[in-house]
PDB file of N, CA and C in Angstrom:
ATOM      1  N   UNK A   1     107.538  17.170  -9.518  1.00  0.00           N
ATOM      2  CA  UNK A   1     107.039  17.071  -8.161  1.00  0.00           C
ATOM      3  C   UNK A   1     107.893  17.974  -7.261  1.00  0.00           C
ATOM      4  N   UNK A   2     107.341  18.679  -6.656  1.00  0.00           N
ATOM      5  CA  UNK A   2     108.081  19.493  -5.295  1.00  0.00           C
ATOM      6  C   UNK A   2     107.641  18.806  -3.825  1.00  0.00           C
ATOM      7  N   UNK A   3     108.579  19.526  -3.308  1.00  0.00           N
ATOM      8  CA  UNK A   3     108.251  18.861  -1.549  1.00  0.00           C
ATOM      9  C   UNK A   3     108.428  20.584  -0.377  1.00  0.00           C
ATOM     10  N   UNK A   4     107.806  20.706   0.247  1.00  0.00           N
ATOM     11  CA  UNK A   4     107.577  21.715   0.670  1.00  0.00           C
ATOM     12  C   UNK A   4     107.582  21.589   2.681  1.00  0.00           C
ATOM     13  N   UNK A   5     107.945  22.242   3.575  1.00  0.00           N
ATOM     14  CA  UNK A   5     107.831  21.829   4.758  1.00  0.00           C
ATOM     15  C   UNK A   5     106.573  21.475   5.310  1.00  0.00           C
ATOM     16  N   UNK A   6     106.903  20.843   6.510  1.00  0.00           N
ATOM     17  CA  UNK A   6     105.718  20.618   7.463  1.00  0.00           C
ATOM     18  C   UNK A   6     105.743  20.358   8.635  1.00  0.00           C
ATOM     19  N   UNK A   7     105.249  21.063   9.696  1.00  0.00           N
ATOM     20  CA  UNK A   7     105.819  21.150  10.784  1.00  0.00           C
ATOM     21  C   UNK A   7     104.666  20.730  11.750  1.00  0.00           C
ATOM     22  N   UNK A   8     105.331  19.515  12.838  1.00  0.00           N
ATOM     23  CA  UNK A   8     104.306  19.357  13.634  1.00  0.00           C
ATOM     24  C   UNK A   8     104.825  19.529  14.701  1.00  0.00           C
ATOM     25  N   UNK A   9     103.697  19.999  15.776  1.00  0.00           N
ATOM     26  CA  UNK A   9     104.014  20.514  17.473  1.00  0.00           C
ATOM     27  C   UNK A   9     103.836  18.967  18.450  1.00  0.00           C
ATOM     28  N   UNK A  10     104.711  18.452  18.963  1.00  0.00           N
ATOM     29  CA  UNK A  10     103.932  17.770  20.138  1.00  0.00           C
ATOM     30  C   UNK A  10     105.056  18.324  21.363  1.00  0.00           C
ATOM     31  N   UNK A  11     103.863  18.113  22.467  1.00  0.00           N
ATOM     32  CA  UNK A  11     103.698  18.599  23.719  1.00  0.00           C
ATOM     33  C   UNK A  11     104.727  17.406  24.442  1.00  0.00           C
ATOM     34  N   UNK A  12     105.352  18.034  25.622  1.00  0.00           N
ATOM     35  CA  UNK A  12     106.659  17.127  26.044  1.00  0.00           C
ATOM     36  C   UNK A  12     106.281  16.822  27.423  1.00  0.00           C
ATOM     37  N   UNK A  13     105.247  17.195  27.605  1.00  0.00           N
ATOM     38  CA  UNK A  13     104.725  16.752  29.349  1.00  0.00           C
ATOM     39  C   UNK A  13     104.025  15.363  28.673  1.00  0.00           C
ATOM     40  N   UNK A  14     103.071  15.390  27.816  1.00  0.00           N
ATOM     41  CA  UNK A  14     102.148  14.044  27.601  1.00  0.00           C
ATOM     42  C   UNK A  14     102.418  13.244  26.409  1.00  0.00           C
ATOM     43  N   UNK A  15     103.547  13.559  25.630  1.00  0.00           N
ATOM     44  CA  UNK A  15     103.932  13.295  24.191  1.00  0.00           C
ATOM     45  C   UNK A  15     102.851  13.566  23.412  1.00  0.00           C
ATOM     46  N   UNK A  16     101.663  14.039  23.126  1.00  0.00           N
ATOM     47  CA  UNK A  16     100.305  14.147  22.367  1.00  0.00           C
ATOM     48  C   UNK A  16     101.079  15.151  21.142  1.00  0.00           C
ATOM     49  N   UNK A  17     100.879  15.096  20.167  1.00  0.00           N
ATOM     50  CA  UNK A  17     100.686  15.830  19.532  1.00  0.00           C
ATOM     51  C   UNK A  17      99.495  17.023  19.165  1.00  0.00           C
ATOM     52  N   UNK A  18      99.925  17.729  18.333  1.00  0.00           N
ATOM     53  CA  UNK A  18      98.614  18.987  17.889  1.00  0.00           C
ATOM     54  C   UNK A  18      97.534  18.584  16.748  1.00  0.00           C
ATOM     55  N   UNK A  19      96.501  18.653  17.035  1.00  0.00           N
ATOM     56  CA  UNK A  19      95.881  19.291  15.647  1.00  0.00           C
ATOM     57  C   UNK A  19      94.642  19.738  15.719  1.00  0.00           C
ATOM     58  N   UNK A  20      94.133  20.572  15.116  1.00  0.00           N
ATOM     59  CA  UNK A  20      92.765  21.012  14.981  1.00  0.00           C
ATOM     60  C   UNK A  20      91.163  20.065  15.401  1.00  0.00           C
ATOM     61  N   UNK A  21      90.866  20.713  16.168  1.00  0.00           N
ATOM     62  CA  UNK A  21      89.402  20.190  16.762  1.00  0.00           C
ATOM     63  C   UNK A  21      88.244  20.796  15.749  1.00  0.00           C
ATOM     64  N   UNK A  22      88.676  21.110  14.313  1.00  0.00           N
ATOM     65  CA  UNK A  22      87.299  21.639  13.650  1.00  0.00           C
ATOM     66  C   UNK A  22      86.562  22.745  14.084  1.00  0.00           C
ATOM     67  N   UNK A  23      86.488  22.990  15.388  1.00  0.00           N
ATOM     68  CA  UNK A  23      85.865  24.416  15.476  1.00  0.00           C
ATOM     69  C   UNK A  23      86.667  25.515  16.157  1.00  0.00           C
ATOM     70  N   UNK A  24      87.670  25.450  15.401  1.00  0.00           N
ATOM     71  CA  UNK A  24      88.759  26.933  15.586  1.00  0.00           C
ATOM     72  C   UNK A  24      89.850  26.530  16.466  1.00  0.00           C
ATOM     73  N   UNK A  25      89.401  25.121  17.599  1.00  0.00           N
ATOM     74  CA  UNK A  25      90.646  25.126  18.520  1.00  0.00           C
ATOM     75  C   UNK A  25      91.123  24.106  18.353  1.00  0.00           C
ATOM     76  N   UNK A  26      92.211  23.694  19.289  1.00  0.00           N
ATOM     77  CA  UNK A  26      92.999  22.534  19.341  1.00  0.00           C
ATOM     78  C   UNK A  26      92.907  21.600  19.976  1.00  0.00           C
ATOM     79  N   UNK A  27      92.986  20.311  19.540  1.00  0.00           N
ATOM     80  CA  UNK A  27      92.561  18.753  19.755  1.00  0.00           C
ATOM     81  C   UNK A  27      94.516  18.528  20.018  1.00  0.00           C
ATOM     82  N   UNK A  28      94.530  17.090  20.833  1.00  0.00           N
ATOM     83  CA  UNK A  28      95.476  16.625  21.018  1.00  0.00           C
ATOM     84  C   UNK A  28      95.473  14.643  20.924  1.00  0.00           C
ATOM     85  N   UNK A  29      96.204  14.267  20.156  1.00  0.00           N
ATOM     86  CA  UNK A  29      96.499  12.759  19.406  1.00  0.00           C
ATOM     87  C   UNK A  29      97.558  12.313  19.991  1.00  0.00           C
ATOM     88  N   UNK A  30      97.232  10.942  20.048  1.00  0.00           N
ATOM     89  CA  UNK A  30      98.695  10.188  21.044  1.00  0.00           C
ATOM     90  C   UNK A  30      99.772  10.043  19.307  1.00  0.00           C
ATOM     91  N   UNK A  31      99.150   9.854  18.361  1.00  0.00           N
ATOM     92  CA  UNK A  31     100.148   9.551  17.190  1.00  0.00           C
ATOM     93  C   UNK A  31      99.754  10.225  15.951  1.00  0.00           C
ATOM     94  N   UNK A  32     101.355  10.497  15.571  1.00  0.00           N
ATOM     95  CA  UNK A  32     101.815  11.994  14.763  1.00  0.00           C
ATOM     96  C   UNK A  32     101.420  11.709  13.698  1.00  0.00           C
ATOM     97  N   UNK A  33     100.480  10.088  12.780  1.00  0.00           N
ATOM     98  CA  UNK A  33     100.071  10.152  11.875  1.00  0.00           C
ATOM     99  C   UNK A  33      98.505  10.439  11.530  1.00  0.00           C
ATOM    100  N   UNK A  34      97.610  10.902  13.528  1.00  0.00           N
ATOM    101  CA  UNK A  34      96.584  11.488  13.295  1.00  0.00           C
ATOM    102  C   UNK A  34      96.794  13.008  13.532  1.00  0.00           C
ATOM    103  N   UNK A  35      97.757  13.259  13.647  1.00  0.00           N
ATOM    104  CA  UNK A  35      98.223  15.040  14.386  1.00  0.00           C
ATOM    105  C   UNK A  35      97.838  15.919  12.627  1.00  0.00           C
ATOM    106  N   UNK A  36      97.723  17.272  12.625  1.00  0.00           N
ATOM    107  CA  UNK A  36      97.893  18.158  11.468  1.00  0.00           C
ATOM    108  C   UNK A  36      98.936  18.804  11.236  1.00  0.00           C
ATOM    109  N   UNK A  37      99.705  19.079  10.203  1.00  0.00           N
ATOM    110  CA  UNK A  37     100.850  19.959  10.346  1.00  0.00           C
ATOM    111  C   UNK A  37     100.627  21.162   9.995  1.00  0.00           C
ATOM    112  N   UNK A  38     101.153  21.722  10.360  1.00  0.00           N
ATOM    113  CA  UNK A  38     101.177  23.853  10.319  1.00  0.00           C
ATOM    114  C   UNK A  38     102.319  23.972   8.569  1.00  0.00           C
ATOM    115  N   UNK A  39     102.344  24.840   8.470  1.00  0.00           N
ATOM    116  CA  UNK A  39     102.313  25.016   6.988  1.00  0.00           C
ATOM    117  C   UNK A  39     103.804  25.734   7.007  1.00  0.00           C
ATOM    118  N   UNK A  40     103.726  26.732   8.333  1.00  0.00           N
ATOM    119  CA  UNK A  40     105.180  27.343   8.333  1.00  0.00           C
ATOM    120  C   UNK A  40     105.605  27.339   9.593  1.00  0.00           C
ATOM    121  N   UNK A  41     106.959  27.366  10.269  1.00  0.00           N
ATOM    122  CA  UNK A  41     107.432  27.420  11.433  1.00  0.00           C
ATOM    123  C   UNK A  41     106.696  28.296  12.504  1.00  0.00           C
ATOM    124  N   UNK A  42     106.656  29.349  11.230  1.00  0.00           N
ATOM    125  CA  UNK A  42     106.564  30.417  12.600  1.00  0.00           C
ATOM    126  C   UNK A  42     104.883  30.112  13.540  1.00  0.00           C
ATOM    127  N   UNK A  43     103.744  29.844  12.443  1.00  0.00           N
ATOM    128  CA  UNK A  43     102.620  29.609  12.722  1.00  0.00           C
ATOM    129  C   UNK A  43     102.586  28.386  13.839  1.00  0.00           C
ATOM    130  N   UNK A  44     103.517  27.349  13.896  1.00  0.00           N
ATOM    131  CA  UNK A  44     103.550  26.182  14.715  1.00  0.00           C
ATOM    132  C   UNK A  44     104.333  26.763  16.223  1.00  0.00           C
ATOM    133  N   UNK A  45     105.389  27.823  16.168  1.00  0.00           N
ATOM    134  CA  UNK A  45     105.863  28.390  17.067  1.00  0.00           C
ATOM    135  C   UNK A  45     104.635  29.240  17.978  1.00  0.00           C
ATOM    136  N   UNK A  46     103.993  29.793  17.356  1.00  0.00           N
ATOM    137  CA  UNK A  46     103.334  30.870  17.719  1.00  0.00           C
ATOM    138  C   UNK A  46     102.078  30.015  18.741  1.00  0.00           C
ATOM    139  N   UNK A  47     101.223  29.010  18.036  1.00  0.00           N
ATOM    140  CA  UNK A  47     100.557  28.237  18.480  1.00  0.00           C
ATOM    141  C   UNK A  47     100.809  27.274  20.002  1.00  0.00           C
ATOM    142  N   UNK A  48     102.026  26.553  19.300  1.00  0.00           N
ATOM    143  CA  UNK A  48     102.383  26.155  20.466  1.00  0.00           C
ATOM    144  C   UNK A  48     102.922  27.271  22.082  1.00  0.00           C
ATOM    145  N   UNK A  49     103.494  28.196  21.739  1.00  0.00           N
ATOM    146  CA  UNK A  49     103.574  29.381  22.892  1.00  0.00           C
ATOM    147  C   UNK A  49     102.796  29.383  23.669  1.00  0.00           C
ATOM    148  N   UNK A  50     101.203  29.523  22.712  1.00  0.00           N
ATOM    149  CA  UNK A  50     100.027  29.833  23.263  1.00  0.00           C
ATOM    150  C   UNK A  50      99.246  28.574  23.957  1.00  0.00           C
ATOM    151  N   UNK A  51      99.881  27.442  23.539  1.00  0.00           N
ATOM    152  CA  UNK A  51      98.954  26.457  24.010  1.00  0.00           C
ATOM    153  C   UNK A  51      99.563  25.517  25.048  1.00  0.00           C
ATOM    154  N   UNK A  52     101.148  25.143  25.225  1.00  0.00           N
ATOM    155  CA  UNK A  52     101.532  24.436  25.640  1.00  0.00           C
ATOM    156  C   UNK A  52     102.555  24.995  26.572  1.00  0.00           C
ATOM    157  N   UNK A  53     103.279  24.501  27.396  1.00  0.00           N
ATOM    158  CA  UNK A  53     103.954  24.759  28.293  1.00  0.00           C
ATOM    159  C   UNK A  53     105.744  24.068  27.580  1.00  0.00           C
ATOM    160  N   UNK A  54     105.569  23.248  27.491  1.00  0.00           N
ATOM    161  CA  UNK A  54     106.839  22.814  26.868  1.00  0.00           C
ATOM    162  C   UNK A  54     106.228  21.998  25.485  1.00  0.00           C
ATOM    163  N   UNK A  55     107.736  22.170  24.472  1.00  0.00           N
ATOM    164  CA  UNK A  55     106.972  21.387  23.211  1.00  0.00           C
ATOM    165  C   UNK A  55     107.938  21.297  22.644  1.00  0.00           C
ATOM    166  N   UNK A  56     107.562  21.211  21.084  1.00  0.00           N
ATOM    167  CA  UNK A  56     109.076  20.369  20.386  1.00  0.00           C
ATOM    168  C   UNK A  56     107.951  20.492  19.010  1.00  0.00           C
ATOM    169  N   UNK A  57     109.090  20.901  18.314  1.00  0.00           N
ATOM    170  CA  UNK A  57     108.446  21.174  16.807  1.00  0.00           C
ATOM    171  C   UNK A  57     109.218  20.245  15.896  1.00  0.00           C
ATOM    172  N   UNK A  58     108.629  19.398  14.958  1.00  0.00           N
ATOM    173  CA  UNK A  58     109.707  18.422  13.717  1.00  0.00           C
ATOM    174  C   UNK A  58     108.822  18.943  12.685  1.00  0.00           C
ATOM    175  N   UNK A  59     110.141  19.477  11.802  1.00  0.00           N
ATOM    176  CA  UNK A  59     109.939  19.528  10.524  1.00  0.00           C
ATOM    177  C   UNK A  59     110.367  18.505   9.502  1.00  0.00           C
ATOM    178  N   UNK A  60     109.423  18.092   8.895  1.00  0.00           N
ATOM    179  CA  UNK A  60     108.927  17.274   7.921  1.00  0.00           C
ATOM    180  C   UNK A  60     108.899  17.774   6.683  1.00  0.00           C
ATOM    181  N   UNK A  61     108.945  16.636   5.403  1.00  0.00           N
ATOM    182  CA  UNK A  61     108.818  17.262   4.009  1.00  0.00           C
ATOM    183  C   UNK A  61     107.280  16.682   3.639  1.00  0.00           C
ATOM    184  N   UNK A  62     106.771  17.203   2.706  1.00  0.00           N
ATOM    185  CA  UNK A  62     105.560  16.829   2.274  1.00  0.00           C
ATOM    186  C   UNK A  62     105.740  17.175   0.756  1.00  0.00           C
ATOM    187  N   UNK A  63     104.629  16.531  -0.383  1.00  0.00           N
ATOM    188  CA  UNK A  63     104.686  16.241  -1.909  1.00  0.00           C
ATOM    189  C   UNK A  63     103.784  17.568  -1.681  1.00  0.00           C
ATOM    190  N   UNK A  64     103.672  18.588  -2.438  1.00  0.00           N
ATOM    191  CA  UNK A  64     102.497  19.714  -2.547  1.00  0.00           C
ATOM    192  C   UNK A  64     102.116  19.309  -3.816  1.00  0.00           C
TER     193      UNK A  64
END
């Protein structure tokens, strides 16, 4: 078994977390066990830049 990162964005004005709305954009969840995680830092950095004003990234392990 391996474990591999996982990184989730939540937003520091509303605590919501990130995740995908299914049609290309972004949805926001009060709790980080309905949020999606981004696969690599930089992709969760980049996103959040673009979407949020202040934020906070936790990296997490996950089973791949």
């Amino acid at each position: 078994m391996s474990v591999v990162p996982a990184f989730y964005v939540q937003d520091i004005e509303s605590g919501y977390f990130m995740r995908s709305d299914g049609e290309g954009g972004i949805d926001y969840v009060p709790l980080i066990t309905d949020a999606e995680f981004f696969d690599d830092r930089q992709s969760a950095i980049d996103t959040a830049v673009d979407c949020l004003n202040g934020w906070v990234i936790f990296e997490c392990w996950k089973t791949a």
